[in-house]
C-alpha atoms as a PDB file:
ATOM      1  CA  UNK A   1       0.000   0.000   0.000  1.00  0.00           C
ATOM      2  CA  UNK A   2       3.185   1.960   0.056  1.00  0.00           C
ATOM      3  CA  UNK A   3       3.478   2.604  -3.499  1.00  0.00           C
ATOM      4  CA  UNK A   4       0.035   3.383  -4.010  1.00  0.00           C
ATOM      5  CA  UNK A   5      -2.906   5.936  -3.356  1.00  0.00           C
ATOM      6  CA  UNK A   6      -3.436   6.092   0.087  1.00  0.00           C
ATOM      7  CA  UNK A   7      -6.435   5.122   2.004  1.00  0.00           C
ATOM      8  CA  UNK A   8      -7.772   8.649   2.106  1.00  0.00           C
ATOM      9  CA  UNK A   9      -7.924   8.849  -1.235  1.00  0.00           C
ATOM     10  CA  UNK A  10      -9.263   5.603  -1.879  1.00  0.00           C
ATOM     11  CA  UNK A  11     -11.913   6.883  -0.143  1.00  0.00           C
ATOM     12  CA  UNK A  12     -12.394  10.090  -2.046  1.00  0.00           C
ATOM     13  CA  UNK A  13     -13.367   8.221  -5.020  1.00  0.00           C
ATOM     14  CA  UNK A  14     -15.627   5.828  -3.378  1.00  0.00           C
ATOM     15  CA  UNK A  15     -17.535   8.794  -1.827  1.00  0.00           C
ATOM     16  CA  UNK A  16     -17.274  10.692  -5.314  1.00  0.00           C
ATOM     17  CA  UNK A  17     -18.858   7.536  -6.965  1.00  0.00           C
ATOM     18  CA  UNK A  18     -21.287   7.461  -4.894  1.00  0.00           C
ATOM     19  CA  UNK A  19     -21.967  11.056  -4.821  1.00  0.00           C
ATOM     20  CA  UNK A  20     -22.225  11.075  -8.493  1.00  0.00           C
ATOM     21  CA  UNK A  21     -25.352   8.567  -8.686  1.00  0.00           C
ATOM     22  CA  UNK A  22     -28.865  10.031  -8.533  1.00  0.00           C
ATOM     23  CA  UNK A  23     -30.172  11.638  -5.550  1.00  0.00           C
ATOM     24  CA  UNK A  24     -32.126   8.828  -4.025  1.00  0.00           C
ATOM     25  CA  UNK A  25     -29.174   6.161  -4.861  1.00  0.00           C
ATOM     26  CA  UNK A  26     -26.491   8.880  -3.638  1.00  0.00           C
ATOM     27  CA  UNK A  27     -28.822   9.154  -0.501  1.00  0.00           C
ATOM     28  CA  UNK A  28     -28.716   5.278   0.622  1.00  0.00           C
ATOM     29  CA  UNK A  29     -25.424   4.636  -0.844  1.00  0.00           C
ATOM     30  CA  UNK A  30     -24.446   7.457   1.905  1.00  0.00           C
ATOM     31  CA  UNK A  31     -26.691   6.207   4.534  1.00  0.00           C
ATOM     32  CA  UNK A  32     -25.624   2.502   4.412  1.00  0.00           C
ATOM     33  CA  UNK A  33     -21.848   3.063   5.625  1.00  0.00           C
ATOM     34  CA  UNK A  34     -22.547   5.119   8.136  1.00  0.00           C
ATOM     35  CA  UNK A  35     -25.018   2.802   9.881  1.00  0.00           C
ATOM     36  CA  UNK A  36     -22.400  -0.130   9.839  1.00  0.00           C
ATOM     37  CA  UNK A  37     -19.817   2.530  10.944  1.00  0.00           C
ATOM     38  CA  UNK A  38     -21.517   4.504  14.075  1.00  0.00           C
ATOM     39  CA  UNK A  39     -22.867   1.164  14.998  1.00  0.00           C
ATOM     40  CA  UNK A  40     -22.237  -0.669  18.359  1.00  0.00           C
ATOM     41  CA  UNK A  41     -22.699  -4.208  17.589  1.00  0.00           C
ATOM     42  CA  UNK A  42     -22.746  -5.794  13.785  1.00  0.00           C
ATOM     43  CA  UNK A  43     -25.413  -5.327  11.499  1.00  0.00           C
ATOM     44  CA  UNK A  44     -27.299  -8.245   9.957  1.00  0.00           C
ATOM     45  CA  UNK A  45     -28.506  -7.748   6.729  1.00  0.00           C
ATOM     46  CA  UNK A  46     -32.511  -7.095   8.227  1.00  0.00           C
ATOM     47  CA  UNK A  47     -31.169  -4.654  11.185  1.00  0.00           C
ATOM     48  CA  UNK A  48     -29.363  -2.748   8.685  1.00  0.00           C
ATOM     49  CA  UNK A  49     -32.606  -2.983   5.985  1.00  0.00           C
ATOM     50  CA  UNK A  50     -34.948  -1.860   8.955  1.00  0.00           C
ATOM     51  CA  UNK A  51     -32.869   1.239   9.901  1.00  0.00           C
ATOM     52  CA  UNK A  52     -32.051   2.626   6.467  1.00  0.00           C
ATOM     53  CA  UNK A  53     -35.940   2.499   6.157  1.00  0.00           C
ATOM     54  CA  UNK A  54     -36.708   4.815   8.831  1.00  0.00           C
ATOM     55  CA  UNK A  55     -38.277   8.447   7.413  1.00  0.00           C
ATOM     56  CA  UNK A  56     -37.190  11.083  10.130  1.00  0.00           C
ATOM     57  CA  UNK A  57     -39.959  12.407  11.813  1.00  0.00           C
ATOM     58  CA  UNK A  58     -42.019   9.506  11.402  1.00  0.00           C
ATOM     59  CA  UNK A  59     -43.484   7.576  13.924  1.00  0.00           C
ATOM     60  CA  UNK A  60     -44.279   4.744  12.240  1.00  0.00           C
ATOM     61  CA  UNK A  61     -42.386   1.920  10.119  1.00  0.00           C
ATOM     62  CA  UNK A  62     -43.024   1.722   6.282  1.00  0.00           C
ATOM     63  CA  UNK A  63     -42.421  -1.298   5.198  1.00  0.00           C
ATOM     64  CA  UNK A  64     -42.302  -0.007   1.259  1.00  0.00           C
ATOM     65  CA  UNK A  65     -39.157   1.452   2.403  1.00  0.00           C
ATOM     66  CA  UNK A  66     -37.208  -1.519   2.802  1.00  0.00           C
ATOM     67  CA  UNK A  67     -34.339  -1.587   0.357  1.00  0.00           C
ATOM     68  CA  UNK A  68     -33.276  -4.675  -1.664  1.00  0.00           C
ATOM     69  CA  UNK A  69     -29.852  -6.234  -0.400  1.00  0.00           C
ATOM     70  CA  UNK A  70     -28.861  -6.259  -4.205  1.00  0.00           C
ATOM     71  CA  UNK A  71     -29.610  -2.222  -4.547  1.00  0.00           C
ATOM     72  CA  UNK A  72     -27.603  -1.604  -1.356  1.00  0.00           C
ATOM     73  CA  UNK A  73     -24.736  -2.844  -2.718  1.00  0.00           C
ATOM     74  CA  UNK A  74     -24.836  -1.032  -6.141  1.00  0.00           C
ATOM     75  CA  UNK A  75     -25.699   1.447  -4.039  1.00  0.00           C
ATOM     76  CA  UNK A  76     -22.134   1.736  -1.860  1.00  0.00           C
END
């Protein structure tokens, strides 16, 4: 790793790829690594579904917001 790009800017273009995607892709490519990041314990794949569906302000759960495993990952 010496002889190449660093971390931080491996990390640059990851965010700039992701950035670059439409608003609503940009928006849960975004949200899903800071989930896994800020949280305590590890995510399985339905804890991590189940918060990255959660509208602020809202008091209740839509289930229509789920995202598909497959988008997340095109996604990030």
């Amino acid at each position: 790793m010496t002889n190449g790009p660093s971390l931080e800017d491996a990390d640059g273009v990851v965010l700039g790829r992701i950035k670059a995607q439409t608003s609503e892709k940009a928006k849960l490519g975004l949200a899903t690594p800071m989930w896994v990041s800020h949280s305590r314990q590890s995510l399985e794949e339905d804890a991590l579904c189940h918060g990255l569906a959660v509208e602020v302000g809202s008091t209740d759960l839509n289930t229509n917001n789920f995202p598909v495993t497959s988008t997340l990952l095109r996604c990030c």
